[in-house]
Protein backbone atom coordinates (compact mmCIF):
# COMPACT_ATOMS: atom_id res chain seq x y z
CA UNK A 1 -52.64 -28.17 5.54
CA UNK A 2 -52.77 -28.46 8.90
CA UNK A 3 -49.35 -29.10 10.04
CA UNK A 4 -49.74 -25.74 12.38
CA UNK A 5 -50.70 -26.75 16.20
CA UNK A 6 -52.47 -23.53 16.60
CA UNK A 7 -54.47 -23.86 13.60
CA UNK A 8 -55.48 -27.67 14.97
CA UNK A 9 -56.22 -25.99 18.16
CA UNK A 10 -58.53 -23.42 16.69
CA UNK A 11 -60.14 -25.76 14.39
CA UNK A 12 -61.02 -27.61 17.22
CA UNK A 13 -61.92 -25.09 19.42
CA UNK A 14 -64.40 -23.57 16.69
CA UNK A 15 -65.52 -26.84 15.40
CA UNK A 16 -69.08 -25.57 16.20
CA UNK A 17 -69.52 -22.82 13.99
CA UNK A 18 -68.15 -25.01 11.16
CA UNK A 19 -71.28 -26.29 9.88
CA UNK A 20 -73.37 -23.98 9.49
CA UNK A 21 -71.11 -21.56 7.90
CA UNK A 22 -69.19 -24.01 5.64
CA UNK A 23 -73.28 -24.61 4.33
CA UNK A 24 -74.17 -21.35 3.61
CA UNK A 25 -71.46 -20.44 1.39
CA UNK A 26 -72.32 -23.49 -0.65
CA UNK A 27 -75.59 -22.47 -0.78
CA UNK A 28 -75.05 -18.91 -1.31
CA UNK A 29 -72.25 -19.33 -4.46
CA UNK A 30 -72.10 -22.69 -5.01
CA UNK A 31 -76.55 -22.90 -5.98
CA UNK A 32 -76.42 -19.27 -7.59
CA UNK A 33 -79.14 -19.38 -10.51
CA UNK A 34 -79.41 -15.74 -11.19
CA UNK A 35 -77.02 -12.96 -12.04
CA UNK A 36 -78.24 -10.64 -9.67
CA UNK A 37 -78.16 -13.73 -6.85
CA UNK A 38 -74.17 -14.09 -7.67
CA UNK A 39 -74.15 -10.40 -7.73
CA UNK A 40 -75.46 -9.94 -4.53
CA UNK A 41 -73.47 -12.69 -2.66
CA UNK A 42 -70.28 -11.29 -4.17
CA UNK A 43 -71.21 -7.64 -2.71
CA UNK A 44 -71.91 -9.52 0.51
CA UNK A 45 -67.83 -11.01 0.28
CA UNK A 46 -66.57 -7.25 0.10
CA UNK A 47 -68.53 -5.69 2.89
CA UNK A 48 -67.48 -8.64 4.74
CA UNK A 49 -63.42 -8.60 4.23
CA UNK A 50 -63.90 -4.54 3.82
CA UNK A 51 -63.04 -3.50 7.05
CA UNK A 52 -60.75 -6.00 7.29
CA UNK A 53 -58.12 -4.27 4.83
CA UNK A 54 -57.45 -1.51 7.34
CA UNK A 55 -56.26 -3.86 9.38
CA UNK A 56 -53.96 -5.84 6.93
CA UNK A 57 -51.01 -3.75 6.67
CA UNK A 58 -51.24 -3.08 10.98
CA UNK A 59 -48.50 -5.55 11.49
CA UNK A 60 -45.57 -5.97 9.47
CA UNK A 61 -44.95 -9.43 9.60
CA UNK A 62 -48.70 -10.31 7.90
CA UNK A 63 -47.57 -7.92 5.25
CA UNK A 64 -44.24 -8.95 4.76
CA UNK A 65 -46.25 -12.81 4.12
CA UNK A 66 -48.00 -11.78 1.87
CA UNK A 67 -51.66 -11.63 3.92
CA UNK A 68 -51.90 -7.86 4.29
CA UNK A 69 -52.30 -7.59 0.13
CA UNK A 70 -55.30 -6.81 -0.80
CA UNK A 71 -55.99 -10.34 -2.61
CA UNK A 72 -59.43 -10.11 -1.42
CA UNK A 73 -60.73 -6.65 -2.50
CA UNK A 74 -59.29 -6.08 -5.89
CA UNK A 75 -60.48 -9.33 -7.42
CA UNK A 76 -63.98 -9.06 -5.63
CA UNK A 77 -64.29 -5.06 -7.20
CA UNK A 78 -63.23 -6.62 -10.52
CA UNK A 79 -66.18 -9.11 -10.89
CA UNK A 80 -68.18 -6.78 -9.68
CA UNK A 81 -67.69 -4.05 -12.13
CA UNK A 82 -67.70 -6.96 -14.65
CA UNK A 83 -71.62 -7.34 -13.80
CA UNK A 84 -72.47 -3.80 -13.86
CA UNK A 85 -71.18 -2.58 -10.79
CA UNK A 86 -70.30 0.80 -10.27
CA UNK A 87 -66.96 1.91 -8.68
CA UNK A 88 -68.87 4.78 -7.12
CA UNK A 89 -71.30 1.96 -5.56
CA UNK A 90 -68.48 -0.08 -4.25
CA UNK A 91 -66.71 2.51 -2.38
CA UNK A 92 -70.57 3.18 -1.03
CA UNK A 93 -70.67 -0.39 0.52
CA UNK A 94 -71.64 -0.92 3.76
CA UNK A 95 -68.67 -3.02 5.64
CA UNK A 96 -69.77 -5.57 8.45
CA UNK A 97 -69.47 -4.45 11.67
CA UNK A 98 -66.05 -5.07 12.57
CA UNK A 99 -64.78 -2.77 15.95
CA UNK A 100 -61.23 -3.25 16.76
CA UNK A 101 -58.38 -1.38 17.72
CA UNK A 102 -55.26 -1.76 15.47
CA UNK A 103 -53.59 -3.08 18.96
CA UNK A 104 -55.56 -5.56 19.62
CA UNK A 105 -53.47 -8.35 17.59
CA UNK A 106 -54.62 -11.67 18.96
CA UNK A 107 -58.65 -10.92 18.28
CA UNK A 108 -57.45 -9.28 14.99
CA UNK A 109 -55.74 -12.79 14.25
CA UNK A 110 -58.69 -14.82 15.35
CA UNK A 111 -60.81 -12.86 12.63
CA UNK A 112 -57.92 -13.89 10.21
CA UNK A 113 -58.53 -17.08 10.52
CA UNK A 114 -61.89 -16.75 9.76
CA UNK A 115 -61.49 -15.19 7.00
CA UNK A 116 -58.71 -17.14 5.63
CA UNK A 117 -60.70 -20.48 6.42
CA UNK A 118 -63.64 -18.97 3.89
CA UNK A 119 -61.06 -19.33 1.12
CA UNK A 120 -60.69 -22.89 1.95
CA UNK A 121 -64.09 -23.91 0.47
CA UNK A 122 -63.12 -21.65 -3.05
CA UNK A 123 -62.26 -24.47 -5.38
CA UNK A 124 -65.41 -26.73 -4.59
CA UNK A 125 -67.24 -23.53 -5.18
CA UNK A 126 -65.30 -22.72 -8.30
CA UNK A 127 -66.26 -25.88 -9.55
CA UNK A 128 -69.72 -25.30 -9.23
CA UNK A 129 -70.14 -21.92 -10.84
CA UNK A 130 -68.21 -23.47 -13.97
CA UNK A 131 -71.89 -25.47 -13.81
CA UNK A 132 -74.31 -22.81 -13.22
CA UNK A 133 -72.44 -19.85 -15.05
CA UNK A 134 -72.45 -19.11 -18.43
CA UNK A 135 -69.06 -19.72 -19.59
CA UNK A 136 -68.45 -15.49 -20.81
CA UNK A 137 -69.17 -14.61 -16.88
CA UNK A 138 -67.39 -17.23 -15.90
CA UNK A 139 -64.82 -15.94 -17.74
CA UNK A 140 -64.72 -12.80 -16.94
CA UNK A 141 -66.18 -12.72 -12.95
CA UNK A 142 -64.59 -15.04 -11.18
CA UNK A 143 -61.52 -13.53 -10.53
CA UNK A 144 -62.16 -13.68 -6.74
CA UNK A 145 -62.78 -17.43 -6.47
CA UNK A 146 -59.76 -18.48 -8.67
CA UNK A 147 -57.63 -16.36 -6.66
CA UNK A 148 -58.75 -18.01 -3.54
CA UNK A 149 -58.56 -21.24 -4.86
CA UNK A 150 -55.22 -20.54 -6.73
CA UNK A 151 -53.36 -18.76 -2.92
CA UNK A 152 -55.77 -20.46 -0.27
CA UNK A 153 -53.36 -23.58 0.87
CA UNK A 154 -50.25 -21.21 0.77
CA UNK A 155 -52.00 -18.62 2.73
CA UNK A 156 -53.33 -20.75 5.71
CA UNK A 157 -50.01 -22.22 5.85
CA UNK A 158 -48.52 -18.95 6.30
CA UNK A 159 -50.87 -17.59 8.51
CA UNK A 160 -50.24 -21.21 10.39
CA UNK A 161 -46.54 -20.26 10.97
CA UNK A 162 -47.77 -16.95 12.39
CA UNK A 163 -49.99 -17.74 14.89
CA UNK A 164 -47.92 -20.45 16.01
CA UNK A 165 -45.04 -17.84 16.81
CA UNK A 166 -47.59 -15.86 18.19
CA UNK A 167 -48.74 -18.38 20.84
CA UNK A 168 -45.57 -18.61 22.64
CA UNK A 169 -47.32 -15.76 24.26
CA UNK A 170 -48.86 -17.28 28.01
CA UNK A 171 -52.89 -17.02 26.75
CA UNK A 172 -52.47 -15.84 23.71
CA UNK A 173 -54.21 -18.49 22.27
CA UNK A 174 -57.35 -17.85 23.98
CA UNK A 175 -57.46 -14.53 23.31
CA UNK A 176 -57.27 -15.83 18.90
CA UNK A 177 -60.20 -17.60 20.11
CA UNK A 178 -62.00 -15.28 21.27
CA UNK A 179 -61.64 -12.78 17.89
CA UNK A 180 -62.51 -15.90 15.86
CA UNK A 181 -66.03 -16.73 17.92
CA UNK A 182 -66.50 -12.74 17.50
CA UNK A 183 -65.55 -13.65 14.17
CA UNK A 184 -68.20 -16.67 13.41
CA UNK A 185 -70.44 -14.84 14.69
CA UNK A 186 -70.42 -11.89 12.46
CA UNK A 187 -70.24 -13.67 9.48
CA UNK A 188 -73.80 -15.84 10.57
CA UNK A 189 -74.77 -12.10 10.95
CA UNK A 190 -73.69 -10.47 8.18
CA UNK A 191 -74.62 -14.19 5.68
CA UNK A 192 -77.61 -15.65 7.22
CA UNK A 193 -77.69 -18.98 8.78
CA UNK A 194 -78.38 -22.11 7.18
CA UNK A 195 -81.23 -22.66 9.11
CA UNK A 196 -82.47 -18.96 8.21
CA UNK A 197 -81.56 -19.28 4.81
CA UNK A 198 -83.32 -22.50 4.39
CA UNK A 199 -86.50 -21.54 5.46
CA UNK A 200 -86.08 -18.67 3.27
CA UNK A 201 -85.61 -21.10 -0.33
CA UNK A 202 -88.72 -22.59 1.20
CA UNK A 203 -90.62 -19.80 1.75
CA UNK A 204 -89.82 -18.79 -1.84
CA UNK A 205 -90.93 -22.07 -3.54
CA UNK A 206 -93.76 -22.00 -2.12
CA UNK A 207 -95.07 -19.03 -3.27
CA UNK A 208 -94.27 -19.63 -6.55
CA UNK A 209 -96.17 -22.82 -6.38
């Protein structure tokens, strides 16, 4: 899958966010034990690609791809309505803070990538809600993950072709970069860190020991 140069290149350029990010989403989805816990991590996955959708159909070669659909939102609202969510309380959501100018196409890439890398993680995660879930909200509210797992290879590879037209530009790769840092960033924000969240789990068992 990673037969793009420029995705190499920002793999390796971003190796250091990696970690800790990859980690939390397994923790987050892939150790749910509640309802509400899934619940809330799902609502956390559409304020996070939220503002992103503006953004989607901004250049006309990501739409014409297929990457400016909005494969994110519409199966993340349908599992959410599926647990009791209400579609007056999704369009309520608080987005993460996302400020860029529909211009600006190289940091708008580099969050992109970010974003498309999350979906890379989707099957392993899918497998491990098939565990934890009961199978009728499996069933029925997981739309979101099967669609990542189902698109996620054909999607980074298109996105791959993209950005490697894209960096025939003189420091145009730098400036992807530089959104997907921005990018990393945010999401530790907007997720919690590993580090954060594990001090958290233990702060939790302990009081109810």
């Amino acid at each position: 899958m990673l037969s793009s140069w420029t995705l190499r290149e920002l793999q390796r350029r971003t190796k250091s966010h990696h970690a800790d990010v990859d980690l939390v989403q397994l923790q987050l989805l892939g150790r749910v034990d509640t309802l509400e816990s899934y619940r809330r991590h799902l609502t956390r996955l559409y304020g996070f690609h939220r503002p992103l959708q503006s953004f989607f159909a901004a250049d006309p070669e990501l739409g014409s791809c297929g990457l400016a659909s909005p494969t994110r939102l519409v199966p993340l609202r349908d599992d959410l309505i599926s647990l009791g969510a209400a579609a007056v309380e999704l369009a309520s959501l608080r987005g993460c803070p996302l400020a860029l100018a529909t211009t600006d196409t190289p940091r708008l890439l580099g969050w992109f990538f970010v974003a498309e890398r999350m979906g890379l993680l989707s099957t392993l995660i899918l497998r491990k809600l098939k565990r934890r879930l009961a199978a009728d909200v499996y069933d029925s509210a997981t739309a979101y993950m099967s669609a990542c797992s189902s698109q996620a290879a054909t999607r980074w590879l298109q996105l791959g072709a993209i950005l490697d037209r894209r960096t025939t530009m003189p420091g145009m790769i730098d400036r992807i970069e530089g959104g997907a840092h921005e990018a990393f960033k945010t999401q530790r924000q907007w997720f919690g860190s590993f580090r954060t969240l594990g001090h958290a789990t233990r702060a939790s068992a302990a009081a109810g020991g």
